[in-house]
Protein backbone atom coordinates (compact mmCIF):
# COMPACT_ATOMS: atom_id res chain seq x y z
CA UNK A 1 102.12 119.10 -21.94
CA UNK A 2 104.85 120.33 -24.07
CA UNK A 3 107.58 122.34 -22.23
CA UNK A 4 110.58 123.94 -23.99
CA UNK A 5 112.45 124.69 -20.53
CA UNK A 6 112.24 123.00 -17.32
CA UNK A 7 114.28 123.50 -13.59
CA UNK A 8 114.60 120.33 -11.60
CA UNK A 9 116.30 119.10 -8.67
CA UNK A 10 115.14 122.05 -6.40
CA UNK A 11 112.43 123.02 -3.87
CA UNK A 12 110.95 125.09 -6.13
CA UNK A 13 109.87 123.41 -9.75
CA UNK A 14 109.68 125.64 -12.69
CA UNK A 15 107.92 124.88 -15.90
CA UNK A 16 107.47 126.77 -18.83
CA UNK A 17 105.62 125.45 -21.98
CA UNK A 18 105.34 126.75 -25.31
CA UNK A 19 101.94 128.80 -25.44
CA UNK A 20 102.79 130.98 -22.64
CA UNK A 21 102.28 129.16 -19.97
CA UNK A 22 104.83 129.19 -16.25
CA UNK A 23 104.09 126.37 -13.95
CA UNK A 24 105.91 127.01 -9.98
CA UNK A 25 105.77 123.54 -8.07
CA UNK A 26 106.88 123.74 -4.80
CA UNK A 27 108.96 120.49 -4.48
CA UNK A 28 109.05 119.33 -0.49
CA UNK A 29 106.77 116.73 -0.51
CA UNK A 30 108.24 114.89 2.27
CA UNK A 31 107.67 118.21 4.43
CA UNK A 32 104.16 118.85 2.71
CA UNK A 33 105.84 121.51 0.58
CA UNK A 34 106.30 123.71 3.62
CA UNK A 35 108.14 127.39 3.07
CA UNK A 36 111.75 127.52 4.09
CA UNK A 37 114.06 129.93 3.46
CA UNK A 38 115.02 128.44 0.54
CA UNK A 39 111.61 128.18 -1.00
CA UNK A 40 111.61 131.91 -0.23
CA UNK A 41 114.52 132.99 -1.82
CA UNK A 42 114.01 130.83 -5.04
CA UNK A 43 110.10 132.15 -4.99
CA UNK A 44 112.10 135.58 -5.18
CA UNK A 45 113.82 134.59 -8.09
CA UNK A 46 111.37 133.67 -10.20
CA UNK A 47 109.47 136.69 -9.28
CA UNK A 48 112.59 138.49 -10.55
CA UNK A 49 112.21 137.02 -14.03
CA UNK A 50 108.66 136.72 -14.17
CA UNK A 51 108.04 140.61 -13.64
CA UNK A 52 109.84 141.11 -16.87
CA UNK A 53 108.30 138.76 -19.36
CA UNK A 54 105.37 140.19 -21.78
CA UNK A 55 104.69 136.55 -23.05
CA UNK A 56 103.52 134.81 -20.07
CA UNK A 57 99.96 134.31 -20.81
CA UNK A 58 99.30 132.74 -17.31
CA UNK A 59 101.24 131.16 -14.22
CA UNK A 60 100.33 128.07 -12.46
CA UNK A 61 101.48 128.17 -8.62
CA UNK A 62 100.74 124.60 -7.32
CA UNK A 63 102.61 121.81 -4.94
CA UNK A 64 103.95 118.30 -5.52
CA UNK A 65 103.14 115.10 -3.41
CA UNK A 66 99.64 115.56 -3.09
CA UNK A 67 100.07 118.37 -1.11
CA UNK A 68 99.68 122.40 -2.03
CA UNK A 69 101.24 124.00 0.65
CA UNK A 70 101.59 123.23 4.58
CA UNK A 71 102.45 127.36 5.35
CA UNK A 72 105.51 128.01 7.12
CA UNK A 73 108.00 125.21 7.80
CA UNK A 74 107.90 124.97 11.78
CA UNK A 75 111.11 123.12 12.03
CA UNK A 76 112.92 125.85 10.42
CA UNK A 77 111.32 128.97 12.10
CA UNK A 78 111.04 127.30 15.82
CA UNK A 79 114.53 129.18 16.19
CA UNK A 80 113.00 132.60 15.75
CA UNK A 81 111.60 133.74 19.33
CA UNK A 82 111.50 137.44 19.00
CA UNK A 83 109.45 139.45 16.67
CA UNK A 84 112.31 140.94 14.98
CA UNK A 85 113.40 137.50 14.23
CA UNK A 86 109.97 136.44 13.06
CA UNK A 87 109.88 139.53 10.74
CA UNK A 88 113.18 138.45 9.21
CA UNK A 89 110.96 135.59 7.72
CA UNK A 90 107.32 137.23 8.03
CA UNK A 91 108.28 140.39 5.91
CA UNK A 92 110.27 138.63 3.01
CA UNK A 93 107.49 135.93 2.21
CA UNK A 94 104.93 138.73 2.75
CA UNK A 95 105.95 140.28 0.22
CA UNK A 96 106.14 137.17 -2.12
CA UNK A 97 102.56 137.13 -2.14
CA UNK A 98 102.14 140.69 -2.20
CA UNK A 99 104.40 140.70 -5.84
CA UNK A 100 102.36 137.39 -6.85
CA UNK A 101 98.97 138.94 -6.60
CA UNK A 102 100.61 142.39 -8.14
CA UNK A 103 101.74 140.61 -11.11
CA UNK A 104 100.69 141.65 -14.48
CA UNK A 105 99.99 138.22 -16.11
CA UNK A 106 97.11 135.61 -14.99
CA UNK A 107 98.03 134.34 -11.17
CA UNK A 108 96.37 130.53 -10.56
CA UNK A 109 96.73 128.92 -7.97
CA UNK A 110 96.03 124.99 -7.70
CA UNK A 111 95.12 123.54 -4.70
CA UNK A 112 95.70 119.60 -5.22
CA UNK A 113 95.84 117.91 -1.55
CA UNK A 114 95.86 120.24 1.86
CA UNK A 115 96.51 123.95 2.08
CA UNK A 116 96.58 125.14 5.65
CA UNK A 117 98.15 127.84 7.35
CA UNK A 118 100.67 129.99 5.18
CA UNK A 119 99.23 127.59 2.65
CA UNK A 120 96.15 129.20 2.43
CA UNK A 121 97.65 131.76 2.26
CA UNK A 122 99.43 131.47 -0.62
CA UNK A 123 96.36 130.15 -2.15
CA UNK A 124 94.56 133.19 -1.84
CA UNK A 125 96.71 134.71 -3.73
CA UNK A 126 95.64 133.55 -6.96
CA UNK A 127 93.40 135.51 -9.37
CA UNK A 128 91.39 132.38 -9.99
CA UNK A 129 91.91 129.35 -7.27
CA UNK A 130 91.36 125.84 -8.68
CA UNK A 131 90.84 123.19 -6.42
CA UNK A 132 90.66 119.37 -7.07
CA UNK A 133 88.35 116.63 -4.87
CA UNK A 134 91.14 116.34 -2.72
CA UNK A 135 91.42 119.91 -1.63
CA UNK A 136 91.39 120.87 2.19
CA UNK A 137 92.15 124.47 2.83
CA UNK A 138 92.38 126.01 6.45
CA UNK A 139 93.62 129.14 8.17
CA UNK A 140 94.71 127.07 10.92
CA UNK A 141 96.80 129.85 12.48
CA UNK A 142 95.05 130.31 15.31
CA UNK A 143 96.02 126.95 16.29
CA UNK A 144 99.38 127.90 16.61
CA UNK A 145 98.41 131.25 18.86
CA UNK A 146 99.18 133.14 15.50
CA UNK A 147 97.44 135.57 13.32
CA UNK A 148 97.88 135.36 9.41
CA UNK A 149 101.62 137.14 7.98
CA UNK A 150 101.78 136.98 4.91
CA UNK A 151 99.06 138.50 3.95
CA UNK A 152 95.98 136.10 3.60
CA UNK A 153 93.55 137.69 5.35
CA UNK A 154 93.32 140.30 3.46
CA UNK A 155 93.39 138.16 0.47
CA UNK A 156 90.46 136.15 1.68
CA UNK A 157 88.73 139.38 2.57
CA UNK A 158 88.86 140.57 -1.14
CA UNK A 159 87.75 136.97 -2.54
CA UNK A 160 84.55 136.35 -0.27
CA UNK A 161 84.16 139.56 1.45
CA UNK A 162 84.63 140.78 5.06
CA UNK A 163 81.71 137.90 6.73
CA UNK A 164 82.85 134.72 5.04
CA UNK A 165 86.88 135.75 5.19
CA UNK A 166 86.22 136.49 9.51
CA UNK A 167 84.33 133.47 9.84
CA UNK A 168 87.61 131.14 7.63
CA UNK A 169 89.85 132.76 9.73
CA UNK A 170 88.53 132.85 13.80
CA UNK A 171 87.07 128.83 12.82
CA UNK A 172 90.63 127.62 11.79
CA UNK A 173 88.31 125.16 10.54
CA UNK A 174 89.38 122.68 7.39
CA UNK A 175 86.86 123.08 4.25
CA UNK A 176 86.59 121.27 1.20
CA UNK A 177 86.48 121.99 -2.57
CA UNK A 178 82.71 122.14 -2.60
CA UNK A 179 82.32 124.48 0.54
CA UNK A 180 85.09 126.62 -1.16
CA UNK A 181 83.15 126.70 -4.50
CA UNK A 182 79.90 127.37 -2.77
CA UNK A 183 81.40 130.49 -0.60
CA UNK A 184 83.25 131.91 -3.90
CA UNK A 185 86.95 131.37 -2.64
CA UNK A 186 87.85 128.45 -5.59
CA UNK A 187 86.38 129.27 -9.02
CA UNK A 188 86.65 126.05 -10.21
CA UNK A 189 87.94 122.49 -10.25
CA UNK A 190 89.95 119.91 -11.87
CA UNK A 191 91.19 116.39 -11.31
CA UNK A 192 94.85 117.22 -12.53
CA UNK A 193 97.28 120.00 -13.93
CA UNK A 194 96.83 119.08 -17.28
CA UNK A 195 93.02 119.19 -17.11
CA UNK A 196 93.19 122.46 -15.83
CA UNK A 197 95.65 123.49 -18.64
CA UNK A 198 93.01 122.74 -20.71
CA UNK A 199 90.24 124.11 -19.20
CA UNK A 200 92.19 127.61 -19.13
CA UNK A 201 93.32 127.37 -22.90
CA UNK A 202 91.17 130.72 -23.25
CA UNK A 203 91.43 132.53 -26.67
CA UNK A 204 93.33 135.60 -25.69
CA UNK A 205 96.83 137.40 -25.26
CA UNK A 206 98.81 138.19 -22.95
CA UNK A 207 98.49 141.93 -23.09
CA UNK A 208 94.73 141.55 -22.95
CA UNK A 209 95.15 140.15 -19.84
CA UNK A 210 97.24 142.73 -18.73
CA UNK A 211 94.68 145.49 -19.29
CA UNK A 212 91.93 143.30 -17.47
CA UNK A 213 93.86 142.81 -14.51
CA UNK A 214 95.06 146.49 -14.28
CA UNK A 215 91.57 147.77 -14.58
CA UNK A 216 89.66 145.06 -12.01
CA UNK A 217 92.67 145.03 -9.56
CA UNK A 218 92.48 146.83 -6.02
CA UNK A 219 95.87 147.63 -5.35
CA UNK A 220 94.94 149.17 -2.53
CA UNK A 221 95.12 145.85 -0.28
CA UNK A 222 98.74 145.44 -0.53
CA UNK A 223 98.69 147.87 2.02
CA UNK A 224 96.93 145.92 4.70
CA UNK A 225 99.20 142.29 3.24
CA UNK A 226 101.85 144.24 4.71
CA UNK A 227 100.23 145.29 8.59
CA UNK A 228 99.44 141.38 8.79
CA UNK A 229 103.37 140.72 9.01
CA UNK A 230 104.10 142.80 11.95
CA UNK A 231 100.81 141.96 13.28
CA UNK A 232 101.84 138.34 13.27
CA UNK A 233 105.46 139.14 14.32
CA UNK A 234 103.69 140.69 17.75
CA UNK A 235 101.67 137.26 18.73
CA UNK A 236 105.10 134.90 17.37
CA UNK A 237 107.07 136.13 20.30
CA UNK A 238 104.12 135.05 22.47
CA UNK A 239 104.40 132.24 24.70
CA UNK A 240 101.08 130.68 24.02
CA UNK A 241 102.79 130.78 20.30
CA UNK A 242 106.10 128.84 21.52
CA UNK A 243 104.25 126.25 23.75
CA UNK A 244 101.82 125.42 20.65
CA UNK A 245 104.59 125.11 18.09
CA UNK A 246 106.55 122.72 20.82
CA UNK A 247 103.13 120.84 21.49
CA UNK A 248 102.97 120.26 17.63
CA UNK A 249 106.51 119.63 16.80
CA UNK A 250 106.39 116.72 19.44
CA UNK A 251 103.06 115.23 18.32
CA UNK A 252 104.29 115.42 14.87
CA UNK A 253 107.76 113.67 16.18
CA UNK A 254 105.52 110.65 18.12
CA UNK A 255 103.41 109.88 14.90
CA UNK A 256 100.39 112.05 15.45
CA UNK A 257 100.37 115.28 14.25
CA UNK A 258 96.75 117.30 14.21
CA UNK A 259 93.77 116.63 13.87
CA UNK A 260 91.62 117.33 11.20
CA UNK A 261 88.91 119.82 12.60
């Protein structure tokens, strides 16, 4: 893969290469690429930049480490109790996925390792979702007392319809590449980056694209992305939310963590 510009050193990898092409790695491997602040602000960034390119053929949203994403970084947001605190995070990343899936060029979205909570999330908000043999993808939300805020559910609703998207999200159950092929939620799979850079080498521009995406789109569901945030800001001040996140935190601070359903 031959890239002409490349950001290191941060939480948030970007990668461009010269046919078009923007890679996003999130970069926190040691915290299973979990969304900070940070990761927020730089996703914001490159949102900024991205909005206002005509060349980008296609972008590439993926995670480092083996991982994808593990949603919301729980050691960083255990300090927001109320939901006007939890909205300060909710509503910001919210919209990250509501400008991703807006986006004019080609959104993928490689899942490579686990994507649970906010990571499925983010996942879903791909126009095509790639998944390797290492994929597991969960809305494990409910776990955590929560309901999804950033905008998944909706998402999910709009990539395997209202049955299959209900049943992903009340199960908070792990699935695997081939259960997400079967259902329709990944459209395909590949073993690396680079094979998938190959396998989307498709003959056609950048503006053609453009037209397909503005004419298959439903715009409409940014609409109900947005309810999920304060929805989800209502259960975060919850204590059945607080005592889950503290069970977790000191699991995950013994050794243990959870469970894989």
């Amino acid at each position: 893969m031959s890239a002409h510009t490349k950001e290191l050193n941060m939480k948030l990898l970007k990668e461009e290469t010269n046919n078009g092409l923007m890679i996003w790695k999130i970069n926190r491997p040691e915290a299973k690429n979990a969304v900070d602040f940070e990761v927020i602000h730089l996703f914001e960034k490159y949102l900024d930049e991205i909005e206002n390119r005509k060349d980008i053929r296609a972008l590439i949203i993926t995670g480092s480490g083996g991982s994808f994403c593990s949603g919301g970084d729980l050691e960083a947001f255990h300090g927001l109790r109320t939901a006007a605190e939890a909205r300060t995070m909710l509503l910001p990343m919210n919209k990250v996925l509501r400008r991703i899936s807006s986006l004019s060029t080609l959104v993928i979205t490689y899942v490579d390792g686990a994507a649970v909570g906010g990571g499925a999330e983010l996942a879903s908000a791909g126009d095509l979702i790639y998944v390797s043999p290492r994929t597991s993808l969960g809305f494990i939300q409910g776990k955590l007392s929560l309901t999804t805020g950033w905008g998944g559910a909706a998402l999910a609703k709009e990539k395997v319809g209202y049955g299959r998207a209900l049943k992903m999200l009340v199960s908070a159950e792990r699935i695997n590449s081939e259960k997400l092929l079967q259902t329709g939620f990944a459209d395909g799979t590949a073993y690396t980056i680079d094979e998938l850079i190959e396998k989307i080498d498709w003959p056609v521009s950048a503006g053609i694209i453009k037209k397909y995406k503005h004419h298959l789109k439903n715009y409409k569901v940014m609409d109900n992305m947005e309810e999920e945030a304060y929805l989800c800001s209502e259960m975060w001040e919850s204590e059945e939310h607080h005592h889950a996140v503290e069970s977790f935190l000191r699991k995950k601070n013994e050794g243990k963590g959870w469970k894989k359903s």
